[in-house]
Protein backbone atom coordinates (compact mmCIF):
# COMPACT_ATOMS: atom_id res chain seq x y z
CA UNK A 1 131.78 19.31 156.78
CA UNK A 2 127.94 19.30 156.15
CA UNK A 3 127.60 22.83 154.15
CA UNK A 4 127.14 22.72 150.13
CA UNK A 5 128.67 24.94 148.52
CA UNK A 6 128.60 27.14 144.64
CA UNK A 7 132.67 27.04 143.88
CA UNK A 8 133.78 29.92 142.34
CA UNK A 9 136.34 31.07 140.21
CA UNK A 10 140.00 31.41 141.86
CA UNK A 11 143.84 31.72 141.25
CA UNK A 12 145.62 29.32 143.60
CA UNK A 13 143.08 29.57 146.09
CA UNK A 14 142.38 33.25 145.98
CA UNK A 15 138.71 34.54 145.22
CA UNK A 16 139.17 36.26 141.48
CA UNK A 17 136.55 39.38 140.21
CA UNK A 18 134.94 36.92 137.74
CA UNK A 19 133.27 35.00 140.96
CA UNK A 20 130.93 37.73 141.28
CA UNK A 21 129.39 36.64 137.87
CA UNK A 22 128.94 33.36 138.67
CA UNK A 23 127.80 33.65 142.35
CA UNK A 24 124.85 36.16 140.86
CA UNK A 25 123.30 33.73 138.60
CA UNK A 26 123.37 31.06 141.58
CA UNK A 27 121.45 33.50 144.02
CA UNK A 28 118.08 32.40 142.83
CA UNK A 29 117.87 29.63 145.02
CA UNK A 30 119.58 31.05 148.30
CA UNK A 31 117.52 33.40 150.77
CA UNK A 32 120.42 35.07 152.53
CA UNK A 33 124.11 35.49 152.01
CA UNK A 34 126.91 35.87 154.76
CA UNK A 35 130.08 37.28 153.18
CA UNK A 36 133.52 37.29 154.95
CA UNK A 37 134.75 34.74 157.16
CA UNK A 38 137.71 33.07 155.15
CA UNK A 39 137.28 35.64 152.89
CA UNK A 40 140.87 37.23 152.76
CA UNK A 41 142.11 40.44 151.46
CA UNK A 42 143.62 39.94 148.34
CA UNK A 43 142.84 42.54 145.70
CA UNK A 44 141.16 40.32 143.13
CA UNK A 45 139.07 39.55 146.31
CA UNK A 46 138.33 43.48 146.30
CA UNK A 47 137.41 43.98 142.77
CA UNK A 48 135.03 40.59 143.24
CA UNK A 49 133.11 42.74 146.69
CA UNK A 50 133.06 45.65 144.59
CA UNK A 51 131.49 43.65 141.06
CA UNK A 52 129.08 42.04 143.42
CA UNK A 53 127.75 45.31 145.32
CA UNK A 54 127.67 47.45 142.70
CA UNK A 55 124.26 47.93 140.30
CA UNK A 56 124.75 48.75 136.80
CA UNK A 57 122.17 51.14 135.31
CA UNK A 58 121.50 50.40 131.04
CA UNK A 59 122.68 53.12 129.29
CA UNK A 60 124.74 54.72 131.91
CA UNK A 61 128.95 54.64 132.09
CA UNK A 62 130.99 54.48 135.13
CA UNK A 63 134.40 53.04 136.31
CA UNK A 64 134.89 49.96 134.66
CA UNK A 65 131.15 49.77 133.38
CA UNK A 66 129.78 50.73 136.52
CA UNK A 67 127.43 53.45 137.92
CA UNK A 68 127.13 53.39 142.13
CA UNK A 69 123.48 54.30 143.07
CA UNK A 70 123.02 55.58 146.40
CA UNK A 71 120.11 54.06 148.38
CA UNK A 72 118.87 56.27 151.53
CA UNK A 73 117.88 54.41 154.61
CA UNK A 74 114.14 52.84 154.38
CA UNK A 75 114.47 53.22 150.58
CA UNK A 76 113.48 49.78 148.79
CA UNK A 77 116.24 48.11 148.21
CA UNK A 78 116.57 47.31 144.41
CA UNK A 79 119.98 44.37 144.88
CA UNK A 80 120.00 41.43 142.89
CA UNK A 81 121.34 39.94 146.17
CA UNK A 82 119.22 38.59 148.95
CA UNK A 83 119.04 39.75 152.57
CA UNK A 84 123.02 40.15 153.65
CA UNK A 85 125.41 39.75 156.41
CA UNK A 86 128.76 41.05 156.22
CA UNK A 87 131.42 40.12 158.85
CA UNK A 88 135.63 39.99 159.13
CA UNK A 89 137.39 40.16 155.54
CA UNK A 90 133.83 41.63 154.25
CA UNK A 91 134.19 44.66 156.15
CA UNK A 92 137.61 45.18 155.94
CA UNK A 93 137.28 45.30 152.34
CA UNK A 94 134.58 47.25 152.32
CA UNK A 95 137.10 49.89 153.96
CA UNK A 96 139.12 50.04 150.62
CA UNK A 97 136.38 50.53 148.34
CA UNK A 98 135.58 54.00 147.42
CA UNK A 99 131.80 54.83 148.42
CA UNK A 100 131.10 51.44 149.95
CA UNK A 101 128.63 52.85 151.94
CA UNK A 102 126.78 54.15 148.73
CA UNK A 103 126.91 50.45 147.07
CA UNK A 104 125.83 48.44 149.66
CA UNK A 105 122.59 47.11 149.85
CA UNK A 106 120.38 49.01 152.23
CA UNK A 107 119.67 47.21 155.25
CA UNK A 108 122.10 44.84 155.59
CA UNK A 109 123.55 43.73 158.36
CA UNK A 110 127.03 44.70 159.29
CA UNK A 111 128.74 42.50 162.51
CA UNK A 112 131.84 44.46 163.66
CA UNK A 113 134.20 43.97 166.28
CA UNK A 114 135.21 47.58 167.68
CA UNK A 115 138.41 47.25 165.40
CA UNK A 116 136.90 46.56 162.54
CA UNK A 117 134.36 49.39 163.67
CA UNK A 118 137.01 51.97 164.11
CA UNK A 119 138.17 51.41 160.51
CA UNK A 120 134.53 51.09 158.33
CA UNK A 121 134.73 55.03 160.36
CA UNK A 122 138.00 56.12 160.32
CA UNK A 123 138.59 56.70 163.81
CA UNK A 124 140.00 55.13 166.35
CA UNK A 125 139.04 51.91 168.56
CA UNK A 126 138.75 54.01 171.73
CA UNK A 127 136.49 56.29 170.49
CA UNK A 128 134.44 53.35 169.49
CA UNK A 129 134.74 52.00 173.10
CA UNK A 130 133.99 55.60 174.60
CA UNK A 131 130.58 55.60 173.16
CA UNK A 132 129.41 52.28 172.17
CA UNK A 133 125.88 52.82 171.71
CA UNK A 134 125.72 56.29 169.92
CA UNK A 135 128.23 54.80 168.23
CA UNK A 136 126.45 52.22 166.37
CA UNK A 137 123.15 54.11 166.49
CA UNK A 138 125.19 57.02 164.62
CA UNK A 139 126.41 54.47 162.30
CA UNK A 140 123.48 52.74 161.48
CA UNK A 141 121.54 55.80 160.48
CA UNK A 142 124.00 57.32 158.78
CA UNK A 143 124.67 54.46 156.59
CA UNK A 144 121.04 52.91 156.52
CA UNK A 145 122.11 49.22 158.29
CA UNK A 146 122.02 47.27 160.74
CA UNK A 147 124.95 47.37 162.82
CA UNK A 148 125.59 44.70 165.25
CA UNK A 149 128.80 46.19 167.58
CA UNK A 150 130.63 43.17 169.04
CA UNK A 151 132.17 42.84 172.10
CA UNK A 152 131.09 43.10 175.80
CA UNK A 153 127.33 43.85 176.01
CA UNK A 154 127.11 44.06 172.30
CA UNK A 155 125.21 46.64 170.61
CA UNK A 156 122.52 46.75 167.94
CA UNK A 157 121.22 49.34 166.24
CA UNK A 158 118.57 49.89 163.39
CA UNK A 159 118.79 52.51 160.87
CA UNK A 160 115.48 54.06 161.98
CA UNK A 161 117.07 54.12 165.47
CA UNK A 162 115.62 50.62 167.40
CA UNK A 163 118.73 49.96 169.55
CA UNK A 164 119.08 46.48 171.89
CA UNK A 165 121.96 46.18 174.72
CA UNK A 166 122.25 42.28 174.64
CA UNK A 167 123.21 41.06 178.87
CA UNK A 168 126.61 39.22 177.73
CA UNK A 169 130.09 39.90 179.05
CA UNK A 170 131.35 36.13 178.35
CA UNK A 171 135.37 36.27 177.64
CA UNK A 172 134.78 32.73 176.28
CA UNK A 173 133.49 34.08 173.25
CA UNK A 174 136.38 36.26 172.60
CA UNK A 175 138.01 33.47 171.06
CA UNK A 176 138.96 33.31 167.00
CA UNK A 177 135.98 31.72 165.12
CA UNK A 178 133.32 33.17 167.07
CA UNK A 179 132.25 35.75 165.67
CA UNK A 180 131.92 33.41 162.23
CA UNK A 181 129.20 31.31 164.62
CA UNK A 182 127.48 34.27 165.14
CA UNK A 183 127.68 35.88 161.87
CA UNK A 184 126.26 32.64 160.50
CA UNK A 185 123.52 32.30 163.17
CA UNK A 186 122.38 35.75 162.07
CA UNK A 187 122.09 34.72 158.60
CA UNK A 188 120.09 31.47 159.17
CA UNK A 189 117.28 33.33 161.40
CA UNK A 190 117.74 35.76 157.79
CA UNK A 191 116.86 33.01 155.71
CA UNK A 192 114.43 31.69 158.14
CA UNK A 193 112.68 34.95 157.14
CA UNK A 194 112.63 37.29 159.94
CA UNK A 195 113.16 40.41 159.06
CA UNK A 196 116.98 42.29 159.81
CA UNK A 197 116.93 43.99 162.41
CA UNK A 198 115.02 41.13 164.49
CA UNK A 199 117.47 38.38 163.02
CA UNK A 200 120.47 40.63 164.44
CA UNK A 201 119.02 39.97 167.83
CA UNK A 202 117.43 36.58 167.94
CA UNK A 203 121.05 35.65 166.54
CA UNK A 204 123.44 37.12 168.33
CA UNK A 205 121.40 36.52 171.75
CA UNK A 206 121.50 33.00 171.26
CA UNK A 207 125.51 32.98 170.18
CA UNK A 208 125.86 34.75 173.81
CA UNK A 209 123.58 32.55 175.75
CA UNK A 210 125.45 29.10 174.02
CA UNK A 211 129.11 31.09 175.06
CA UNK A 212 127.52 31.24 178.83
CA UNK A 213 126.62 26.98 178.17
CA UNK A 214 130.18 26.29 176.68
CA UNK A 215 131.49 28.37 179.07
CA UNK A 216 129.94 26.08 181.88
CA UNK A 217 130.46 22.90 180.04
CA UNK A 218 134.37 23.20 179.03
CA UNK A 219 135.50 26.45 181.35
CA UNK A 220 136.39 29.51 179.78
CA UNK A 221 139.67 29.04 179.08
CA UNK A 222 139.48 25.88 177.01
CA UNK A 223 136.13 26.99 175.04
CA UNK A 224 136.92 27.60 171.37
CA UNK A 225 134.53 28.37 168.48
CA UNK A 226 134.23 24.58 167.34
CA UNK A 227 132.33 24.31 170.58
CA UNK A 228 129.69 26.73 169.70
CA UNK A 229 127.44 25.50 167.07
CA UNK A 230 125.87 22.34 169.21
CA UNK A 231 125.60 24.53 172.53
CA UNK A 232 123.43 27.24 169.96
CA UNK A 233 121.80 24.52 169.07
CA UNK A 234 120.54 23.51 172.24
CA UNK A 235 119.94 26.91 173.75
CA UNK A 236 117.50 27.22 170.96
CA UNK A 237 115.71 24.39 171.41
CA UNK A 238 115.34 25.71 175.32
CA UNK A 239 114.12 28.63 174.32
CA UNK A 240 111.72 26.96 172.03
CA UNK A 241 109.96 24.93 174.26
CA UNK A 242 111.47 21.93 171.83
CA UNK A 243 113.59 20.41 174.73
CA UNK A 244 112.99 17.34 177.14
């Protein structure tokens, strides 16, 4: 219950398009942004992704006011957003918006499960599975990201190519919530400052290496997400040099 929070617009509990608006002006303080988990999938929810990631250019008319501005991989990024993870709902949503890859802000980080993979490229999971590293390396050059690809030995890949094979297998952390720890461990090591590609790793090495510790602690059957959060903690203070 610790986390403060900016509340935003909404209709009985649903995200609305004005939130976008309000969650711009209150960016100036933050120094990274994680959208999705909780997120949902309602379509004022879609029209608020779509008002936040899209960049108006003066002058210029588009749908609904807009103009989308393509931004090629290593091109400065020019958002009014800070450095940004997108994970669960986020993606999904990003699926039903026209040119998402085109609006996003370059060099972001994306955190897919091969589902969610399958449908950002409109194929299916077992080609994801066939090929996991091209997969995401394809992925993250084509659309100028960083892709982290979830799952057994995850994947991640840099849109100039850098790839890293993480050592995890852990069925402990195939449990619902998780990838929310790790999406949110990514973003701290963002607004810690180091850079995206590094953050992807340094983040979702440590979620693994606190799955193997809850793992041990509770057993894999009983380890949820809850459990998580204090094992990361303490895995990084290992790694550190912080701990007794």
């Amino acid at each position: 219950m610790e986390p403060t929070f900016v509340l935003l617009p909404h209709d009985m509990g649903v995200i609305n398009e004005v939130a976008a608006k309000v969650l711009l002006k209150a960016l100036d303080g933050y120094n990274a942004l994680l959208i999705g988990p909780g997120l949902g999938r309602d379509e004022t929810t879609r029209l608020f992704l779509q008002n936040l990631f899209n960049r108006e250019k003066p002058g210029d008319k588009g749908r609904i006011g807009f103009v989308y501005t393509p931004v090629a991989a290593g091109e400065q990024n020019n958002s009014p957003l800070p450095p940004l993870v997108v994970d669960a709902d986020g993606l999904n949503l990003l699926t039903e918006l026209d040119g998402w890859q085109s609006i996003l802000p370059a060099n972001s980080i994306l955190t897919p499960h091969p589902g969610e993979m399958a449908r950002l490229l409109e194929c299916g999971r077992d080609k994801v599975q066939a090929d996991r590293v091209r997969v995401a390396q394809r992925a993250a050059a084509d659309w100028g990201q960083v892709v982290v690809l979830k799952g057994a030995f995850t994947v991640i890949a840099a849109a100039d190519g850098r790839t890293m094979l993480l050592p995890f297998a852990n069925p402990a952390l195939a449990t619902a919530g998780s990838g929310d720890v790790l999406a949110g461990a990514i973003a701290a090591l963002l607004a810690a400052g180091l850079e995206p590609y590094r953050a992807a790793i340094a983040g979702a090495f440590l979620h693994g290496a606190a799955g193997q510790r809850a793992a041990k602690e509770t057993g894999q059957a009983g380890t949820v997400a809850g459990d998580l959060p204090l094992c990361l903690a303490a895995v990084f203070d290992e790694l550190s040099g912080c701990s007794n």
